[in-house]
C-alpha atoms as a PDB file:
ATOM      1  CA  UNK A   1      10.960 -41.690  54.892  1.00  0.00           C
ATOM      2  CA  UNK A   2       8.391 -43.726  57.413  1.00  0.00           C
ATOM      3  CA  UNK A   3       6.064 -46.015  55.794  1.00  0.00           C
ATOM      4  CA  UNK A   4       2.943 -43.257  56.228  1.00  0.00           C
ATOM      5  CA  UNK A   5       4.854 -40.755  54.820  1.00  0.00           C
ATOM      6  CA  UNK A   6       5.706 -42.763  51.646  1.00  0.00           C
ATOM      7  CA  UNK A   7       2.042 -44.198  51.105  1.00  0.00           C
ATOM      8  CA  UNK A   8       0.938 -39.978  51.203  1.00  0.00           C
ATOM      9  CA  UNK A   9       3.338 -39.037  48.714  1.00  0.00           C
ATOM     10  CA  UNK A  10       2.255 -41.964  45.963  1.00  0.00           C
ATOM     11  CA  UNK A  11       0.064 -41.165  44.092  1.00  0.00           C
ATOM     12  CA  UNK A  12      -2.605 -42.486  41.945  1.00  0.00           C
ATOM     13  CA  UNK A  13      -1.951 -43.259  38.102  1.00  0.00           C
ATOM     14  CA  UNK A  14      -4.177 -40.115  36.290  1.00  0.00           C
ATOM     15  CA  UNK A  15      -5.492 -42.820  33.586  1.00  0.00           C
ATOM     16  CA  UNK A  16      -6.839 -45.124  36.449  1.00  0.00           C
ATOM     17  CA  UNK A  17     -10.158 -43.856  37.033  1.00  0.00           C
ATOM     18  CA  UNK A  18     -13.637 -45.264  39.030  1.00  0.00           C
ATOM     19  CA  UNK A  19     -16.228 -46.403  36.348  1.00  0.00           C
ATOM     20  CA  UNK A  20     -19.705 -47.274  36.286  1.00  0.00           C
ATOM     21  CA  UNK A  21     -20.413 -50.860  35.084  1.00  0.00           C
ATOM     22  CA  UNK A  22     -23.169 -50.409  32.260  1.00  0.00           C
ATOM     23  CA  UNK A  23     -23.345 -54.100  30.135  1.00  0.00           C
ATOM     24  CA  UNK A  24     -21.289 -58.133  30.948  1.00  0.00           C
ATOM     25  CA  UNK A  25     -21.323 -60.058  27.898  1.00  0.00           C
ATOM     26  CA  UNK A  26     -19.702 -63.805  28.331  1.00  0.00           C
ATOM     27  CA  UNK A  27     -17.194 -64.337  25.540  1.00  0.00           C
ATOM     28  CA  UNK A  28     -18.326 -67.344  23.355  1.00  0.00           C
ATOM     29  CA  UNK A  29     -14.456 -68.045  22.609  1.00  0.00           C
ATOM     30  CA  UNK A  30     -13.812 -68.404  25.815  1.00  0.00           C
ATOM     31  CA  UNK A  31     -16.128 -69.405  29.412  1.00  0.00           C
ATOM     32  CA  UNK A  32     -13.715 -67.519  31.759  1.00  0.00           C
ATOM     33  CA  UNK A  33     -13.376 -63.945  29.243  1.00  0.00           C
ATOM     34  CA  UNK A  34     -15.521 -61.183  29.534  1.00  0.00           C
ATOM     35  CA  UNK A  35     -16.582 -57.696  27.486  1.00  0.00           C
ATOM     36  CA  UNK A  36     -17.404 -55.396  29.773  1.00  0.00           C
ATOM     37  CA  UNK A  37     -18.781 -51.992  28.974  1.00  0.00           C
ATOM     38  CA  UNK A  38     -18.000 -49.190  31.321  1.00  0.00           C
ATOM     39  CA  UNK A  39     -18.314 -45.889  31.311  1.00  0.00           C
ATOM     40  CA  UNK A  40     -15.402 -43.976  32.315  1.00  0.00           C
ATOM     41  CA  UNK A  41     -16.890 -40.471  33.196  1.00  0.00           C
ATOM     42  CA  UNK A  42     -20.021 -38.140  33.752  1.00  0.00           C
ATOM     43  CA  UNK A  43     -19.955 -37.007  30.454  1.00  0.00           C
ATOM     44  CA  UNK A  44     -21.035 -40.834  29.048  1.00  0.00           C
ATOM     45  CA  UNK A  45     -17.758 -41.789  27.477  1.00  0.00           C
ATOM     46  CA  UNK A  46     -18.061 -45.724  27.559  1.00  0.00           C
ATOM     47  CA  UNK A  47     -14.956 -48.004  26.736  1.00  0.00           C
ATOM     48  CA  UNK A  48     -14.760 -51.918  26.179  1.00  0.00           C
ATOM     49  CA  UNK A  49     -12.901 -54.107  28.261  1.00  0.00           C
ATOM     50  CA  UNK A  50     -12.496 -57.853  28.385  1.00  0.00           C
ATOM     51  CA  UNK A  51     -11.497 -59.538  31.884  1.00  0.00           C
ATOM     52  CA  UNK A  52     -11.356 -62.564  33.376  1.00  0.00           C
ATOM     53  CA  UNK A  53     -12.233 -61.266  36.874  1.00  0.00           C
ATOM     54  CA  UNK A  54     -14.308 -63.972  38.241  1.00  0.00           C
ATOM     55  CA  UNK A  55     -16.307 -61.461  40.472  1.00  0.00           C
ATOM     56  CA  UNK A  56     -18.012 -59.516  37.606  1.00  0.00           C
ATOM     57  CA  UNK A  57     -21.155 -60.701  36.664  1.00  0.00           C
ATOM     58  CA  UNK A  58     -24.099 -58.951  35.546  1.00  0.00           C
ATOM     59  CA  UNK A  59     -25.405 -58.362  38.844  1.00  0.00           C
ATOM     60  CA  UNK A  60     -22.904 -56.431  39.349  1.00  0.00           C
ATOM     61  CA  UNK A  61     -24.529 -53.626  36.774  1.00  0.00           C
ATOM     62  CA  UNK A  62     -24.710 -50.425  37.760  1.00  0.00           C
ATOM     63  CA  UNK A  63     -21.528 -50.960  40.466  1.00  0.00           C
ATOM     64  CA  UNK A  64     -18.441 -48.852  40.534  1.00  0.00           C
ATOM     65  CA  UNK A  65     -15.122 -50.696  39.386  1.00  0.00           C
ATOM     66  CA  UNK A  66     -11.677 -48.906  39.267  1.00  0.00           C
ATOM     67  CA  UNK A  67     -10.238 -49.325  35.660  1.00  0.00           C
ATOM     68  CA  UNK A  68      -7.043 -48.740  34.169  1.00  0.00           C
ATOM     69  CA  UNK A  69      -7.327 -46.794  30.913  1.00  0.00           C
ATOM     70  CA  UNK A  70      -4.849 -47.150  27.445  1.00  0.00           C
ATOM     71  CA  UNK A  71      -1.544 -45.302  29.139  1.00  0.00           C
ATOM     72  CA  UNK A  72      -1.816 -46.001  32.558  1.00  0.00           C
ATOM     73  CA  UNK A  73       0.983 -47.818  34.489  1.00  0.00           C
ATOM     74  CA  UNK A  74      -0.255 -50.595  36.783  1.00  0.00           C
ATOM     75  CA  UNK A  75       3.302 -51.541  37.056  1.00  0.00           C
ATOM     76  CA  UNK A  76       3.213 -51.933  33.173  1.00  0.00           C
ATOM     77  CA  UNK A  77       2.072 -49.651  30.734  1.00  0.00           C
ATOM     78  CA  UNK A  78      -1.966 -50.496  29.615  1.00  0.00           C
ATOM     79  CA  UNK A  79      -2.220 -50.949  25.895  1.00  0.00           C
ATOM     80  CA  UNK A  80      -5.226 -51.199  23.551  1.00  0.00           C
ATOM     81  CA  UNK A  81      -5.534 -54.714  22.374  1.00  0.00           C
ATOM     82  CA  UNK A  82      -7.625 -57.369  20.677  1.00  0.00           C
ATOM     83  CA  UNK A  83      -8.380 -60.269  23.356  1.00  0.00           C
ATOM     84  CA  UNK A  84     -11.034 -63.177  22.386  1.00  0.00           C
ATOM     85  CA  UNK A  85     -11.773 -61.975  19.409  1.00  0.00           C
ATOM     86  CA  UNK A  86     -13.251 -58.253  21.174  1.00  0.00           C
ATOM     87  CA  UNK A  87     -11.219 -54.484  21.119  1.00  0.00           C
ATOM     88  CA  UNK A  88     -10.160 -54.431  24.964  1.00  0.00           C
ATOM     89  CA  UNK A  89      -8.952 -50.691  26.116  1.00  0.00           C
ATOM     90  CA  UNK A  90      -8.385 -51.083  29.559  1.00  0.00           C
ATOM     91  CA  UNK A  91      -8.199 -53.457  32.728  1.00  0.00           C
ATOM     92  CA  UNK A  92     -10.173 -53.876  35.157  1.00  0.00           C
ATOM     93  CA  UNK A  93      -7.865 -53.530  38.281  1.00  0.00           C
ATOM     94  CA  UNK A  94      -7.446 -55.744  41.779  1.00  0.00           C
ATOM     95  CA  UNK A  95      -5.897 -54.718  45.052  1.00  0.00           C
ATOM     96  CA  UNK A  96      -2.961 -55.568  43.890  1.00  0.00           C
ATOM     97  CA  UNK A  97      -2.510 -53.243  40.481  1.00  0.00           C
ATOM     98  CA  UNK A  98      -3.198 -49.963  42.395  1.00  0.00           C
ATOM     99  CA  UNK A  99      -1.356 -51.016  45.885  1.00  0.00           C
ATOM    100  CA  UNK A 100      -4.254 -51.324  47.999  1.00  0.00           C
ATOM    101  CA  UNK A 101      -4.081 -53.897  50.750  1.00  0.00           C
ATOM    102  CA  UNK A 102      -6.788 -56.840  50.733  1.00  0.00           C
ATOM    103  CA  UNK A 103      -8.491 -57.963  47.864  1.00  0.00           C
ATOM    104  CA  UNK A 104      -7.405 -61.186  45.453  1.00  0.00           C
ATOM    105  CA  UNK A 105      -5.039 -61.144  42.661  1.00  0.00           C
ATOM    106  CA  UNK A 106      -7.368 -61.199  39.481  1.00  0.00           C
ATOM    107  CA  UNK A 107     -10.257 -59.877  41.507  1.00  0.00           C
ATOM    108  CA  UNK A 108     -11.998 -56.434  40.444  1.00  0.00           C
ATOM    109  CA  UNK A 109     -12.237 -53.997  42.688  1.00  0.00           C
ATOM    110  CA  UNK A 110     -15.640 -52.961  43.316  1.00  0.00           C
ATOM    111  CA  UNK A 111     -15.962 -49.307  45.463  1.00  0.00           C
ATOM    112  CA  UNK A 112     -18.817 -47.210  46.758  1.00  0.00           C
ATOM    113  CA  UNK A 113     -19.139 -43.157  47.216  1.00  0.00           C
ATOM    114  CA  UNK A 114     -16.493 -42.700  44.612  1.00  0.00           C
ATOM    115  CA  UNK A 115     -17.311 -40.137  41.770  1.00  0.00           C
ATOM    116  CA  UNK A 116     -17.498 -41.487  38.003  1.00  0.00           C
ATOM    117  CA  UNK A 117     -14.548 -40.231  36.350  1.00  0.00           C
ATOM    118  CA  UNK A 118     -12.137 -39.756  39.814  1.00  0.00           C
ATOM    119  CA  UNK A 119      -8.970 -40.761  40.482  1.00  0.00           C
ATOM    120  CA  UNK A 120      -9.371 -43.316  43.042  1.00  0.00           C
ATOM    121  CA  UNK A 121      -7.388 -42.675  46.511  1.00  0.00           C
ATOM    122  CA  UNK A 122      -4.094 -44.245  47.520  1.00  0.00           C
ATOM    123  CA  UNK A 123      -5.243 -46.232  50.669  1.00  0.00           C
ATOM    124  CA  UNK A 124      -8.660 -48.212  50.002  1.00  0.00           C
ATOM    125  CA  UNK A 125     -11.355 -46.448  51.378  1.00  0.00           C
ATOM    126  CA  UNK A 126     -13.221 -47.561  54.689  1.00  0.00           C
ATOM    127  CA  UNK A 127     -16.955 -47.549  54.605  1.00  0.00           C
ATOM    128  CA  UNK A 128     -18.969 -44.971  55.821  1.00  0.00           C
ATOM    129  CA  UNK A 129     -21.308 -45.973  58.872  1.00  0.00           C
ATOM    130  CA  UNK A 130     -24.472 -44.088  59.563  1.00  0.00           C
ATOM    131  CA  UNK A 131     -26.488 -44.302  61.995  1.00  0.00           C
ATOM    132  CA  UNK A 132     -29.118 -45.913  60.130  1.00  0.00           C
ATOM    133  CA  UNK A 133     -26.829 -48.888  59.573  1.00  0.00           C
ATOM    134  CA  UNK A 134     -26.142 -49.813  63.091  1.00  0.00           C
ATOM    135  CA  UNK A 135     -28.347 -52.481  65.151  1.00  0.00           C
ATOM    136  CA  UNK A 136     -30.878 -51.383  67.050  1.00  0.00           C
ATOM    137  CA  UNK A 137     -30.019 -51.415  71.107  1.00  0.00           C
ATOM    138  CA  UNK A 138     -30.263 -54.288  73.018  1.00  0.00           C
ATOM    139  CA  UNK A 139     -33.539 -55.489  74.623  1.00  0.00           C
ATOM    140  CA  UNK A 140     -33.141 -54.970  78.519  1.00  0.00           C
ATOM    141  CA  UNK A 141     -31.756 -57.933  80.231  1.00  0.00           C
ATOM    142  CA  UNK A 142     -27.898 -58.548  81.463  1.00  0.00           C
ATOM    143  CA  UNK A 143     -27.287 -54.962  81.169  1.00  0.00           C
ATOM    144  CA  UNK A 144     -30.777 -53.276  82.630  1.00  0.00           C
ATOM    145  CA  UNK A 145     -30.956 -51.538  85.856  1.00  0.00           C
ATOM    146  CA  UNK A 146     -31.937 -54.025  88.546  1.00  0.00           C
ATOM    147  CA  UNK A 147     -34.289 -52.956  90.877  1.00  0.00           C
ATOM    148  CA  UNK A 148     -33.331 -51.993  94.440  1.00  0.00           C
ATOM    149  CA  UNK A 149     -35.018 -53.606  97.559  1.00  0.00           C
ATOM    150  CA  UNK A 150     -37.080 -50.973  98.430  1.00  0.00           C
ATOM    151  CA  UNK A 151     -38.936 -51.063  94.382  1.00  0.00           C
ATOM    152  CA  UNK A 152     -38.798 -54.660  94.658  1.00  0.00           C
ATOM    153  CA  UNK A 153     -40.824 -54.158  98.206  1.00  0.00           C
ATOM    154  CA  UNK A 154     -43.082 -51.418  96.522  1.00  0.00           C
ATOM    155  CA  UNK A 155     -44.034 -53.757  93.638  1.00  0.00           C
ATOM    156  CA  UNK A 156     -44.516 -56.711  95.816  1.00  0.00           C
ATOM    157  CA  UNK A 157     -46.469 -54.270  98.588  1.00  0.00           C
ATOM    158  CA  UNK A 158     -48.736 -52.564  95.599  1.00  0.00           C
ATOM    159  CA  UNK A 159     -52.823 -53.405  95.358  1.00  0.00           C
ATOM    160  CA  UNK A 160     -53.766 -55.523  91.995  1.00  0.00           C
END
């Protein structure tokens, strides 16, 4: 098989899912551990999990985060498990868990126009542009329309 047709036929684990980040609690035990709270689908089912991911922070609230639930296999299965002293069940994933290129080991993924409760896509997803988002065009100057002779005559010819 080519390499495009084997990324198309992969596909994504059913227990990793995008989540909505709700609460970041710093572990007392521990500077560098984590509780998160997230909530794992539209019907408010929230779950615990403590990471390490050194890009969640509470200003992160309110972000979507792909997560990998009790029973997914990110290569290895995802147990529940007691970590710092808090009931952790699930990861929080990086590019590298789910096969997506770019991103830092240990780093959450963070994603945008991605339902609560999905199945996040193979390939990470590009970012929509509208519009609204690009700049706004160029004042006139080295690309403007230069005058010919005969305006330049007319402006130079014309009564104040």
């Amino acid at each position: 098989l080519a390499k495009n047709d084997r990324q198309t036929d992969r596909k994504m684990d059913e227990n990793v899912v995008v989540a909505e980040l709700l609460e970041v609690e710093e572990l007392s035990s521990d500077k560098k551990l984590k509780k998160v709270v997230v909530k794992i689908n539209e019907d408010g089912t929230k779950v615990n999990v403590v990471t390490n991911a050194p890009n969640v922070t509470s200003e992160k609230i309110g972000q979507s985060v792909i997560v990998a639930l009790e029973g997914a296999e990110i290569p290895e299965k995802v147990h529940k498990t007691t970590i710092g002293g808090c009931i952790s069940e699930g990861i929080l994933c990086d590019s590298q868990m789910i096969k997506w290129k770019g991103g830092g080991a240990g780093t959450a993924v963070f994603v945008s126009d991605l339902p609560i409760g999905s199945t996040p896509p193979v390939q990470r997803p590009r970012p929509a542009t509208s519009s609204s988002e690009l700049p706004p065009p160029a004042e006139p100057g080295l690309f403007a329309k230069k005058p010919t002779k005969e305006e330049k005559k007319s402006n130079r010819q014309s009564p104040t």
